[in-house]
PDB file of N, CA and C in Angstrom:
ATOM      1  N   UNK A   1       0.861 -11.748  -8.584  1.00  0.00           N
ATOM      2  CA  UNK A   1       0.368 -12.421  -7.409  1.00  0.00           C
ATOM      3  C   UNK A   1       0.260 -11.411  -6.272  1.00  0.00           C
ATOM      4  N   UNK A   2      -0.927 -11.403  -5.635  1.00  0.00           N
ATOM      5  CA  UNK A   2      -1.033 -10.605  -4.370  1.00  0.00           C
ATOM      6  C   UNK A   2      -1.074 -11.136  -3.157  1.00  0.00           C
ATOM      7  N   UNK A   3      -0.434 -10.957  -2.425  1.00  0.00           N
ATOM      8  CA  UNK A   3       0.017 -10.953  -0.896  1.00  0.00           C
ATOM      9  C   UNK A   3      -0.786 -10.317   0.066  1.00  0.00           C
ATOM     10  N   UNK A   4      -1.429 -10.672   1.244  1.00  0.00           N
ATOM     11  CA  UNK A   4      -2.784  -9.609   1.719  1.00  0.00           C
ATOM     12  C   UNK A   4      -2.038  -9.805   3.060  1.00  0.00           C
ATOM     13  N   UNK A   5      -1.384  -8.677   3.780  1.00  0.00           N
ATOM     14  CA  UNK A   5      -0.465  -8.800   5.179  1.00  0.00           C
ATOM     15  C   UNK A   5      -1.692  -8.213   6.003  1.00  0.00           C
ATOM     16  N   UNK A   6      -1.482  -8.691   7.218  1.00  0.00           N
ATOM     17  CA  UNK A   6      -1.755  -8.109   8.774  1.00  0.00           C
ATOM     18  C   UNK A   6      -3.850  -7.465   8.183  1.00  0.00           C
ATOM     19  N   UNK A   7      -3.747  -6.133   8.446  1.00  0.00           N
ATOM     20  CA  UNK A   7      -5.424  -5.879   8.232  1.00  0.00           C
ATOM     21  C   UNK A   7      -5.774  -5.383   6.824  1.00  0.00           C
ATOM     22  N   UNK A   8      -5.751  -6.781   5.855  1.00  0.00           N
ATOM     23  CA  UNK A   8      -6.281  -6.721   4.619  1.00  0.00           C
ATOM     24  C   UNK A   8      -5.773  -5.732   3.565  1.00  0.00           C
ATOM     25  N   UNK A   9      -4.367  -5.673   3.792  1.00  0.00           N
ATOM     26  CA  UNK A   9      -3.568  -4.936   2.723  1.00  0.00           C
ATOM     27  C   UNK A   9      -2.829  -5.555   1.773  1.00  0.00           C
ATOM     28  N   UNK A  10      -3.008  -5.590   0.505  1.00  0.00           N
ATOM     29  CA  UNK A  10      -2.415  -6.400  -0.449  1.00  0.00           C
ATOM     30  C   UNK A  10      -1.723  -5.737  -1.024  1.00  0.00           C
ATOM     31  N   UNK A  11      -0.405  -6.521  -1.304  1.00  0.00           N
ATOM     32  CA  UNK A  11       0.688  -6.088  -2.168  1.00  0.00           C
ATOM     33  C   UNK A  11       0.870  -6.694  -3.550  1.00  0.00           C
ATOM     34  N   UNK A  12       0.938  -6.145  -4.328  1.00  0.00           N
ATOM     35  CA  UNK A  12       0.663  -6.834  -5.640  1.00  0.00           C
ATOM     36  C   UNK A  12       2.243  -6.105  -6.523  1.00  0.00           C
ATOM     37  N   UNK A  13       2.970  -7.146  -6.736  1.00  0.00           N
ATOM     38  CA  UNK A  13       4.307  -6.879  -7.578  1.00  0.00           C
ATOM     39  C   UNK A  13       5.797  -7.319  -6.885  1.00  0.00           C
ATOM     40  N   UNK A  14       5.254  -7.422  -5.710  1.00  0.00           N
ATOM     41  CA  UNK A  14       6.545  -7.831  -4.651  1.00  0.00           C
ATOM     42  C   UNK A  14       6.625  -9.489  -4.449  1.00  0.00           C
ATOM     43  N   UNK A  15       7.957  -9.650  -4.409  1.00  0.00           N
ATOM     44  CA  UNK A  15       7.532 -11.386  -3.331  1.00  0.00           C
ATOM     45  C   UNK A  15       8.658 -10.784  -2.356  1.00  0.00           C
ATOM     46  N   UNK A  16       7.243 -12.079  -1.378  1.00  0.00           N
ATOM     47  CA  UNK A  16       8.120 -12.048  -0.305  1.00  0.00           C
ATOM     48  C   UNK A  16       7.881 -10.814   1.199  1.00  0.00           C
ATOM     49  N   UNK A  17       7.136 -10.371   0.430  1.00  0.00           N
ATOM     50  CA  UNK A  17       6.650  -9.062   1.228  1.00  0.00           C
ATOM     51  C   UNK A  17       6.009  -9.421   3.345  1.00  0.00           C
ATOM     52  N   UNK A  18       6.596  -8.846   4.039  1.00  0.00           N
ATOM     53  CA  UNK A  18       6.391  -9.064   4.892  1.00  0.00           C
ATOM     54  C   UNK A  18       5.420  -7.938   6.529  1.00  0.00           C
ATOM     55  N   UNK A  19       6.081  -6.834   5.569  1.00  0.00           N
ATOM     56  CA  UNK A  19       5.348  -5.822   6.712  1.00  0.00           C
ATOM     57  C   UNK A  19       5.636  -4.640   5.573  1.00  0.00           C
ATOM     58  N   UNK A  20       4.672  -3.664   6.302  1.00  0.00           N
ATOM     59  CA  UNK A  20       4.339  -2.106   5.041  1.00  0.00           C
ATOM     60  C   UNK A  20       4.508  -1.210   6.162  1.00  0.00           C
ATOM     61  N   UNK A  21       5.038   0.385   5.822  1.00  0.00           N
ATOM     62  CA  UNK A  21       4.959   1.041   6.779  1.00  0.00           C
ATOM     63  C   UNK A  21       4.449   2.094   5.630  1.00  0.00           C
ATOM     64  N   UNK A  22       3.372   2.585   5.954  1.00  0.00           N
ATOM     65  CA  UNK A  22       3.078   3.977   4.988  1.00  0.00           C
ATOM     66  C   UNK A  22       3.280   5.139   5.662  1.00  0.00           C
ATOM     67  N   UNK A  23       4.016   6.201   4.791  1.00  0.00           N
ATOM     68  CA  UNK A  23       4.141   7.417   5.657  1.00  0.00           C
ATOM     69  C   UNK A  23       3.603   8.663   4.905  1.00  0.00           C
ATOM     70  N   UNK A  24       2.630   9.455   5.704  1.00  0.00           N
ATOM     71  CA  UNK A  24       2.169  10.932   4.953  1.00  0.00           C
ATOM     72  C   UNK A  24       2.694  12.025   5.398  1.00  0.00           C
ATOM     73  N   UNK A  25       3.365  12.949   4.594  1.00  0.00           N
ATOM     74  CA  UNK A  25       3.554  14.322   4.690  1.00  0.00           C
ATOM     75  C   UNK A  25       3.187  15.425   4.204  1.00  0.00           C
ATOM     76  N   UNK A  26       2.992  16.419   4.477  1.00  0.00           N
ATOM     77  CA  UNK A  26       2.845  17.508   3.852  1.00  0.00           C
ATOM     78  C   UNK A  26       3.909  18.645   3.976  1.00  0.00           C
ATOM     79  N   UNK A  27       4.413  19.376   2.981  1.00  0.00           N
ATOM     80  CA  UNK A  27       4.966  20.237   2.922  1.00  0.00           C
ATOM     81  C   UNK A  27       4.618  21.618   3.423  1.00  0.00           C
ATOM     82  N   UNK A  28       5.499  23.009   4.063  1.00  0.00           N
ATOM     83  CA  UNK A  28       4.287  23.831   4.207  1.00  0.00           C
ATOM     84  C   UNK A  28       5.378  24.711   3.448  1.00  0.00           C
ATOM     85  N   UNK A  29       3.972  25.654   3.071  1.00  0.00           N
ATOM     86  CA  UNK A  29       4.705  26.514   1.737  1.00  0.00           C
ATOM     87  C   UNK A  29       4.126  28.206   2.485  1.00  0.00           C
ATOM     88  N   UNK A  30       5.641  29.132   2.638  1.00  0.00           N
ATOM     89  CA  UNK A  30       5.315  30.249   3.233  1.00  0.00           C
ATOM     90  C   UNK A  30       4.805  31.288   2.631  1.00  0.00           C
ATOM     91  N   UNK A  31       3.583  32.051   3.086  1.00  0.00           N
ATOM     92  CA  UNK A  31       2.847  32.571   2.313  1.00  0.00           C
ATOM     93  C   UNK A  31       2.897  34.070   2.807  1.00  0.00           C
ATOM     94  N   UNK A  32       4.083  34.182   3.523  1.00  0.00           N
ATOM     95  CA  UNK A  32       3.945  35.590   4.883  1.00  0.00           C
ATOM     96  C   UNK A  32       3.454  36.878   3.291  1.00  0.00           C
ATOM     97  N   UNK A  33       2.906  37.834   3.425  1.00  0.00           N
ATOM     98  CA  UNK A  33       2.954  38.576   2.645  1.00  0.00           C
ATOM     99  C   UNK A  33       3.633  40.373   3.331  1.00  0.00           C
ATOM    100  N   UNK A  34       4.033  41.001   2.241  1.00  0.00           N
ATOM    101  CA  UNK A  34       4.593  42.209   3.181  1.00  0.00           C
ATOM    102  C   UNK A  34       3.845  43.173   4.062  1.00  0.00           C
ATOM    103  N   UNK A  35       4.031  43.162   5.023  1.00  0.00           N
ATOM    104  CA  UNK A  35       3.115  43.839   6.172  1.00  0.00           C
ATOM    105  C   UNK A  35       2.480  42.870   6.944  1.00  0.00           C
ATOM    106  N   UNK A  36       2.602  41.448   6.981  1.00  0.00           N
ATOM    107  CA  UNK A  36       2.176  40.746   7.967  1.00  0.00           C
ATOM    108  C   UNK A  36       3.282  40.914   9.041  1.00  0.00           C
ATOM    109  N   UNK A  37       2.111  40.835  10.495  1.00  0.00           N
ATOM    110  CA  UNK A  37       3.441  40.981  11.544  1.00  0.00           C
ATOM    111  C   UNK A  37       3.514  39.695  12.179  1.00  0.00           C
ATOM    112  N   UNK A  38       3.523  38.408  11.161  1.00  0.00           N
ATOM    113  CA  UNK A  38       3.966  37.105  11.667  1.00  0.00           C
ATOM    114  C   UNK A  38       3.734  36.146  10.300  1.00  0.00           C
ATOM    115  N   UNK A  39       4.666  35.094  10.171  1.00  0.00           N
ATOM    116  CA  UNK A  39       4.476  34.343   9.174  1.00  0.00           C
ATOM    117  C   UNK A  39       3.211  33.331   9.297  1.00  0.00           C
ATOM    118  N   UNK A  40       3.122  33.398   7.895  1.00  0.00           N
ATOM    119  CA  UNK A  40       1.953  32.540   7.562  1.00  0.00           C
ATOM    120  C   UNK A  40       2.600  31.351   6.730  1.00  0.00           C
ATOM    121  N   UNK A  41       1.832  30.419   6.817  1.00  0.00           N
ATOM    122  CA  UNK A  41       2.095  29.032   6.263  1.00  0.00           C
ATOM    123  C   UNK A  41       0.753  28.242   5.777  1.00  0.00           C
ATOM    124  N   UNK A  42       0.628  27.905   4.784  1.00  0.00           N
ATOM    125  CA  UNK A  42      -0.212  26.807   4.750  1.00  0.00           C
ATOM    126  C   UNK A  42       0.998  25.658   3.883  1.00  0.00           C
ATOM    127  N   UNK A  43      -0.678  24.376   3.732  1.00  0.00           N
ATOM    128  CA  UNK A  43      -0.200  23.033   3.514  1.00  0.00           C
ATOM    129  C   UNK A  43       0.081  23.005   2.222  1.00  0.00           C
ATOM    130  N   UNK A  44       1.032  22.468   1.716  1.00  0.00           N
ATOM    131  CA  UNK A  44       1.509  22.222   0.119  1.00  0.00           C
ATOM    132  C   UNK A  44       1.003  20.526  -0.173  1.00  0.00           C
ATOM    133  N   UNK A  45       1.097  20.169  -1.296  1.00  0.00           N
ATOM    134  CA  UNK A  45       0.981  19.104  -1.788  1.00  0.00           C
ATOM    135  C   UNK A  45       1.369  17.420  -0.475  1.00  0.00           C
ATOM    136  N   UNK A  46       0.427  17.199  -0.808  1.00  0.00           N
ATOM    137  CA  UNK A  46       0.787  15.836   0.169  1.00  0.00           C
ATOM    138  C   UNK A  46       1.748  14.867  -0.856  1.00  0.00           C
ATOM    139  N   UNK A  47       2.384  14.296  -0.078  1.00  0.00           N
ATOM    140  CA  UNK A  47       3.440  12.931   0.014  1.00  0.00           C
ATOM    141  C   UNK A  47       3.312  11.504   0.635  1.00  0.00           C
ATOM    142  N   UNK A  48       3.305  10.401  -0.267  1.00  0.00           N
ATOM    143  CA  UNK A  48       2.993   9.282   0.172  1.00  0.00           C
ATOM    144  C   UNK A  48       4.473   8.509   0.055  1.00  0.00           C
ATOM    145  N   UNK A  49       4.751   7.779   0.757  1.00  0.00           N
ATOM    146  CA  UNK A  49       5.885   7.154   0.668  1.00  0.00           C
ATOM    147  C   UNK A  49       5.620   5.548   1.640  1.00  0.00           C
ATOM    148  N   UNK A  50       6.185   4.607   0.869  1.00  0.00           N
ATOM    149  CA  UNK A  50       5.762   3.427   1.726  1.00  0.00           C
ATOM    150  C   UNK A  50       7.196   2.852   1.615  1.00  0.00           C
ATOM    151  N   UNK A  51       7.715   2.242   2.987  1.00  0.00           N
ATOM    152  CA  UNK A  51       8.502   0.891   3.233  1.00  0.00           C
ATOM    153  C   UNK A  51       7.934  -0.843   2.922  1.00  0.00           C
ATOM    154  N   UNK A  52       8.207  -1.155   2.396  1.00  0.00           N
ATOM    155  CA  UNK A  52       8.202  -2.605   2.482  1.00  0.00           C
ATOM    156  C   UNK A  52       8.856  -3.661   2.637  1.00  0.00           C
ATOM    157  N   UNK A  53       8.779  -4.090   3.978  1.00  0.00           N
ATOM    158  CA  UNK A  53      10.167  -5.526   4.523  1.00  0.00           C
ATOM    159  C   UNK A  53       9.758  -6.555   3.487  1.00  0.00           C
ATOM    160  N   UNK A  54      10.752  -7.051   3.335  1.00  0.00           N
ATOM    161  CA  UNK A  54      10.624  -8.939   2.302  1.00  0.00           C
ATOM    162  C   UNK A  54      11.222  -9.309   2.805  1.00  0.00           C
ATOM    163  N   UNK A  55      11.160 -10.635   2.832  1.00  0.00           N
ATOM    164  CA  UNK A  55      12.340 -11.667   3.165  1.00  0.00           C
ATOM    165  C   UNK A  55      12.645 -12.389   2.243  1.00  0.00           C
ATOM    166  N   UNK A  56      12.677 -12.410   1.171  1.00  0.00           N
ATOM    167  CA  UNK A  56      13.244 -13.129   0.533  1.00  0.00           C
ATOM    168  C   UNK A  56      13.509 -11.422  -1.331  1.00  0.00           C
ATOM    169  N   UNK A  57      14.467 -11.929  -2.455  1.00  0.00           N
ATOM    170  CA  UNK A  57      14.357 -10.990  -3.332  1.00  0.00           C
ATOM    171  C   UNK A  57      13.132 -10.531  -3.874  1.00  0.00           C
ATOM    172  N   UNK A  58      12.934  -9.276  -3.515  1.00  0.00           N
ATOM    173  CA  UNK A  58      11.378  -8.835  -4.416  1.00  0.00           C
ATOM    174  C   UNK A  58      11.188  -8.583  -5.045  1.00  0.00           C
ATOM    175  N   UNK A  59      12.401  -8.901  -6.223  1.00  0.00           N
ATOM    176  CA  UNK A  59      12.061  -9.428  -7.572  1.00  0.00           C
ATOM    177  C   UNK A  59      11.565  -7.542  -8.430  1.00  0.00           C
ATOM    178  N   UNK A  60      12.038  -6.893  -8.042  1.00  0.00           N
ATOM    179  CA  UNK A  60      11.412  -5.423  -8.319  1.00  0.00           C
ATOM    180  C   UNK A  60      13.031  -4.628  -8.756  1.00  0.00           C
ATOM    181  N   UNK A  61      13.267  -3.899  -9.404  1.00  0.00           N
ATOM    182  CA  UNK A  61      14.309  -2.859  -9.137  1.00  0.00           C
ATOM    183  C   UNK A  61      13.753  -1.391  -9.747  1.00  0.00           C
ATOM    184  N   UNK A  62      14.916  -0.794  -9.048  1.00  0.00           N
ATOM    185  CA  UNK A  62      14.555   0.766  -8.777  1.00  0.00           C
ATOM    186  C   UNK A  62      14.030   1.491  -9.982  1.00  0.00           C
ATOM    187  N   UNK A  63      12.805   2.387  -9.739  1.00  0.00           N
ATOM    188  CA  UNK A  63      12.342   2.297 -11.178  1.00  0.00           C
ATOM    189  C   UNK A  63      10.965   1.344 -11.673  1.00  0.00           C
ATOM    190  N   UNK A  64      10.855   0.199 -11.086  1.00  0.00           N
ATOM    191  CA  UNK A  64       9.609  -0.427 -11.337  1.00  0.00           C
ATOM    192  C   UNK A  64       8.730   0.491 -10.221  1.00  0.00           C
ATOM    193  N   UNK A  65       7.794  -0.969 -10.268  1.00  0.00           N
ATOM    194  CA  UNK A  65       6.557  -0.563 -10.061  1.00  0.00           C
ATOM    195  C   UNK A  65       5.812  -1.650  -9.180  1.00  0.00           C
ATOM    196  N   UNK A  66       4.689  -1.245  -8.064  1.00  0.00           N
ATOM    197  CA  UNK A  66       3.801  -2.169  -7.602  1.00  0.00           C
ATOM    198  C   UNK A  66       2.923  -1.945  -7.103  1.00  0.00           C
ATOM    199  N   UNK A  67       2.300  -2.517  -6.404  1.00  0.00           N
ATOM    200  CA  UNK A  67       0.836  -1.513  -5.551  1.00  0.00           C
ATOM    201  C   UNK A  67       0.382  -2.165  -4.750  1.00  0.00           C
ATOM    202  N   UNK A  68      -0.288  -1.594  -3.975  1.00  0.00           N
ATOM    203  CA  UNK A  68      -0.563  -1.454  -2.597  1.00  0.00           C
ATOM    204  C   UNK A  68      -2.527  -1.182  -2.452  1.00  0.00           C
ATOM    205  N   UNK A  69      -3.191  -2.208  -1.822  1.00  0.00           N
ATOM    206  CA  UNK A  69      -5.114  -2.136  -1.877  1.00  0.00           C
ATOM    207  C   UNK A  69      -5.127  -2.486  -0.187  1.00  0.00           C
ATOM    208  N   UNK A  70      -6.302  -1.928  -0.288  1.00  0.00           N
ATOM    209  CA  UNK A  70      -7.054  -2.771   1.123  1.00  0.00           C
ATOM    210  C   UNK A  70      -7.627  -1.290   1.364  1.00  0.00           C
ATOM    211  N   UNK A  71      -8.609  -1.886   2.664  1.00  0.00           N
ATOM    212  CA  UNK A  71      -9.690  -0.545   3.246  1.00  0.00           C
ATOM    213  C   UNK A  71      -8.890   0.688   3.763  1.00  0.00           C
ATOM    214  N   UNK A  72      -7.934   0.242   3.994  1.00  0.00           N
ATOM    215  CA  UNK A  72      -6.800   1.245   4.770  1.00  0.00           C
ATOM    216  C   UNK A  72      -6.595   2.344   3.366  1.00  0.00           C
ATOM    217  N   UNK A  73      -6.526   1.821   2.403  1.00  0.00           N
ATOM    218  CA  UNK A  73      -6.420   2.923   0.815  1.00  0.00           C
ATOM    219  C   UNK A  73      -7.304   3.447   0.188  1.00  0.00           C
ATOM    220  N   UNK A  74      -8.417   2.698   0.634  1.00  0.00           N
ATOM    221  CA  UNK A  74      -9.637   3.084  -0.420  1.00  0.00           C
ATOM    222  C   UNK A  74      -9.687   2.613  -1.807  1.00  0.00           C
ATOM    223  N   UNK A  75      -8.798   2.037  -2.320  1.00  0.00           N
ATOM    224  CA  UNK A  75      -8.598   1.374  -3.459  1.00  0.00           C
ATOM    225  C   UNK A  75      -7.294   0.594  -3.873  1.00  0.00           C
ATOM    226  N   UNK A  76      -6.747   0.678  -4.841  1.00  0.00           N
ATOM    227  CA  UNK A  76      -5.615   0.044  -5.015  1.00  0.00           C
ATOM    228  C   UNK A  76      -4.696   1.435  -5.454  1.00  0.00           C
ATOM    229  N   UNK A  77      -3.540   1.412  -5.162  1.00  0.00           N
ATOM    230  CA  UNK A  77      -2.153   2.552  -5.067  1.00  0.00           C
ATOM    231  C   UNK A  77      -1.365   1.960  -5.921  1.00  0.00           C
ATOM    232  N   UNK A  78      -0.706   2.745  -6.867  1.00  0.00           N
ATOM    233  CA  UNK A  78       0.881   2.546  -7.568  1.00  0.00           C
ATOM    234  C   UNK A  78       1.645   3.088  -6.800  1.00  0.00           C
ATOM    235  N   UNK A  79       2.594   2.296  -6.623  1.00  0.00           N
ATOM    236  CA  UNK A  79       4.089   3.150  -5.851  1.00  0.00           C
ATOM    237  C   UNK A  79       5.127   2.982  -6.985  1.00  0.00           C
ATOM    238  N   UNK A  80       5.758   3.833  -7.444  1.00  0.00           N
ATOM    239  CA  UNK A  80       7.511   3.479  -7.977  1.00  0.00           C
ATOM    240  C   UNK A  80       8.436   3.536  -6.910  1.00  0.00           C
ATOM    241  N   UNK A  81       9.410   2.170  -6.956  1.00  0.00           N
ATOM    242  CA  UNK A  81      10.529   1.651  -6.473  1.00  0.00           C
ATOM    243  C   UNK A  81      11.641   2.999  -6.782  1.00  0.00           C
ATOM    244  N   UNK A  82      12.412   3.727  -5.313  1.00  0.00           N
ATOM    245  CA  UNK A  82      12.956   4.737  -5.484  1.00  0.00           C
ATOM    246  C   UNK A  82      14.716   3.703  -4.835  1.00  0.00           C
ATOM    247  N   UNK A  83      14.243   3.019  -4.088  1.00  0.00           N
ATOM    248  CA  UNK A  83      15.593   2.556  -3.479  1.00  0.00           C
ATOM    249  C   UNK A  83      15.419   0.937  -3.089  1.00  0.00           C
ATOM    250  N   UNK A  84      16.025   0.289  -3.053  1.00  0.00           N
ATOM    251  CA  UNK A  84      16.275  -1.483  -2.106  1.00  0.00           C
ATOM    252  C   UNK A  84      17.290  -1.393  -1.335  1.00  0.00           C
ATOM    253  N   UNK A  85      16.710  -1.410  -0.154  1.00  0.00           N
ATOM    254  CA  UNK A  85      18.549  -1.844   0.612  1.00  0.00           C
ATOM    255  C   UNK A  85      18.386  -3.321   1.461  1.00  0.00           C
ATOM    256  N   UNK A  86      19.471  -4.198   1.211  1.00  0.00           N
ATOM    257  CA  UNK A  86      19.460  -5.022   1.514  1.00  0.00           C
ATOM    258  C   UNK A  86      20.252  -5.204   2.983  1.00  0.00           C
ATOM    259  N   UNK A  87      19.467  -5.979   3.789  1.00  0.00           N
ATOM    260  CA  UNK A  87      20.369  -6.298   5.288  1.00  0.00           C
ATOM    261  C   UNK A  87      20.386  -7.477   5.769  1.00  0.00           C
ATOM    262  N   UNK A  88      21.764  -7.635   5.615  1.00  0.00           N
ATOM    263  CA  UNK A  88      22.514  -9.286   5.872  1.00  0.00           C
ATOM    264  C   UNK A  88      23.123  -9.275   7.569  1.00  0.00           C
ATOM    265  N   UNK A  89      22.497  -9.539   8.329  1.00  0.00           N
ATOM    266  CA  UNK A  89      22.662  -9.575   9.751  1.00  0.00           C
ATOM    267  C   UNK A  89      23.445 -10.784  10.152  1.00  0.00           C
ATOM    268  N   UNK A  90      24.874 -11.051  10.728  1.00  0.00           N
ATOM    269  CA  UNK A  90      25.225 -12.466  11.038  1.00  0.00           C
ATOM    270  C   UNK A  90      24.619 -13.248  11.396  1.00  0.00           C
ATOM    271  N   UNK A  91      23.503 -13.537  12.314  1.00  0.00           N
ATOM    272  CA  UNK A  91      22.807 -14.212  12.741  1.00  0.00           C
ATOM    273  C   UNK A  91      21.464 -14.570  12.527  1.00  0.00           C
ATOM    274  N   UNK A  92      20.772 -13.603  11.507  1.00  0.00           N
ATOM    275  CA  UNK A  92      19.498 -13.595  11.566  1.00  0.00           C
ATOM    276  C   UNK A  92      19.247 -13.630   9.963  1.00  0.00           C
ATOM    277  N   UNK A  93      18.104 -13.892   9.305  1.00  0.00           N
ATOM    278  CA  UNK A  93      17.575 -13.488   7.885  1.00  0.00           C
ATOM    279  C   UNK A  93      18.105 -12.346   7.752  1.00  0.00           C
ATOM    280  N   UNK A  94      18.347 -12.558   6.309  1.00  0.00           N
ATOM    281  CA  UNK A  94      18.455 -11.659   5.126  1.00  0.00           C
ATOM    282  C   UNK A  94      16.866 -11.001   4.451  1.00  0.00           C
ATOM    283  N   UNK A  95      17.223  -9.980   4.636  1.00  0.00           N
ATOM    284  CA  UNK A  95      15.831  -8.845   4.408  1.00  0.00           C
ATOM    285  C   UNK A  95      16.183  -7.908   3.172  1.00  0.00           C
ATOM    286  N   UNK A  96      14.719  -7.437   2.741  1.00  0.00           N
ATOM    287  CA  UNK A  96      15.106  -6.461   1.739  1.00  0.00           C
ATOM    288  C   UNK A  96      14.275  -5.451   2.159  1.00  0.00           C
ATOM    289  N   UNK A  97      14.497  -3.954   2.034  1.00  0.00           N
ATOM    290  CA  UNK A  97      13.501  -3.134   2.455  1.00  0.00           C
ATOM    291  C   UNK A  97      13.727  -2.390   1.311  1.00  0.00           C
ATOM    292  N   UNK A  98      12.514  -2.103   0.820  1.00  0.00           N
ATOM    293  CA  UNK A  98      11.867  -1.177  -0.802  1.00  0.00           C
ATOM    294  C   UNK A  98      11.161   0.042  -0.236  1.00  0.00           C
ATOM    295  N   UNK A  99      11.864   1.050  -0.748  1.00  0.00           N
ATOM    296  CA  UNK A  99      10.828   2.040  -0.355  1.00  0.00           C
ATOM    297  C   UNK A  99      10.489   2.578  -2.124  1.00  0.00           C
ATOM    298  N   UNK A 100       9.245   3.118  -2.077  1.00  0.00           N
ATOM    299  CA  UNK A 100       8.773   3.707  -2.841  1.00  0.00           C
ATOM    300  C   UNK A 100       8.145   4.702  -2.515  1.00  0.00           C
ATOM    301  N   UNK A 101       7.572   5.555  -3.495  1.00  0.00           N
ATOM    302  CA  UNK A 101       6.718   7.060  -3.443  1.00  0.00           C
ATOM    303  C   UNK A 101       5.409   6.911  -4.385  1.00  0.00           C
ATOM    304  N   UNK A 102       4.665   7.172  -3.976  1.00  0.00           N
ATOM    305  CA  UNK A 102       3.315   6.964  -4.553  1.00  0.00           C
ATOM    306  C   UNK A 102       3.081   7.684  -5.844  1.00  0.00           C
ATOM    307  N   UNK A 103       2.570   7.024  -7.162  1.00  0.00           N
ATOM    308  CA  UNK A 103       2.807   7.618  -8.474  1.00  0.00           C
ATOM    309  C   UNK A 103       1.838   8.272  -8.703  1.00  0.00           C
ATOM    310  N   UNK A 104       1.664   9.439  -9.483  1.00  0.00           N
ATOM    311  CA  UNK A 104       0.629  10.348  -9.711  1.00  0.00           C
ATOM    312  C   UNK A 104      -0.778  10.022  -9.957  1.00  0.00           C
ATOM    313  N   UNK A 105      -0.896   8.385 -10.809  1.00  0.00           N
ATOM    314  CA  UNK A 105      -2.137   7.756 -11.230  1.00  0.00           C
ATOM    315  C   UNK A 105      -2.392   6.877  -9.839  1.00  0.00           C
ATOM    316  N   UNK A 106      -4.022   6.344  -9.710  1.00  0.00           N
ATOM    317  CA  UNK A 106      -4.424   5.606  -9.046  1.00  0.00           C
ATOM    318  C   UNK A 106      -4.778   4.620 -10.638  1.00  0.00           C
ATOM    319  N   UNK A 107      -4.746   3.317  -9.767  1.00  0.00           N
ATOM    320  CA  UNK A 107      -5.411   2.344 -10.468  1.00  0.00           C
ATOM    321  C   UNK A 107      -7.068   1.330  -9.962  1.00  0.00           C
TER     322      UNK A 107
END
């Protein structure tokens, strides 16, 4: 079942899913060679990593799998489930936040 939050992003594998935070990085990999008189750097491999709030169990554990579509992706994304942490606040809902890392295949 897919879930389509906020501007047309669907989550497909989660329940309960409530907000996405996607984050990109790049690594930089030093390339100074001997006789440069200042370091050089370029960009290494990019990194995708996404948060996902639920409110209720998302039914996923560490190790699965789910994905992530809409215009914001260009298609549909696999992420694998790296962590769940759950937060039980006295007063407020019980949340789950999933982060995953984006898997080598697109689907």
């Amino acid at each position: 079942m897919a879930v389509t939050l906020g501007k047309d992003v669907s989550v497909t594998g989660l329940t309960g899913a409530r907000s996405v935070t996607v984050n990109n990085s790049a690594a930089e990999v030093d390339v100074t060679k001997f006789g440069d008189t200042a370091r050089k750097f370029k960009k290494a491999l990019i990194e995708q990593t996404v948060e996902v709030e639920c409110v209720e169990d998302p039914g996923v554990a560490v190790g699965a799998s789910f994905t992530l579509g809409g215009p914001a992706f260009g298609n549909t994304i696999e992420f694998i489930v790296t962590s769940i942490a759950q937060a039980e606040p006295i007063d407020g809902i019980v949340t789950f936040t999933v982060s995953a890392t984006r898997a080598a295949t697109q689907t």
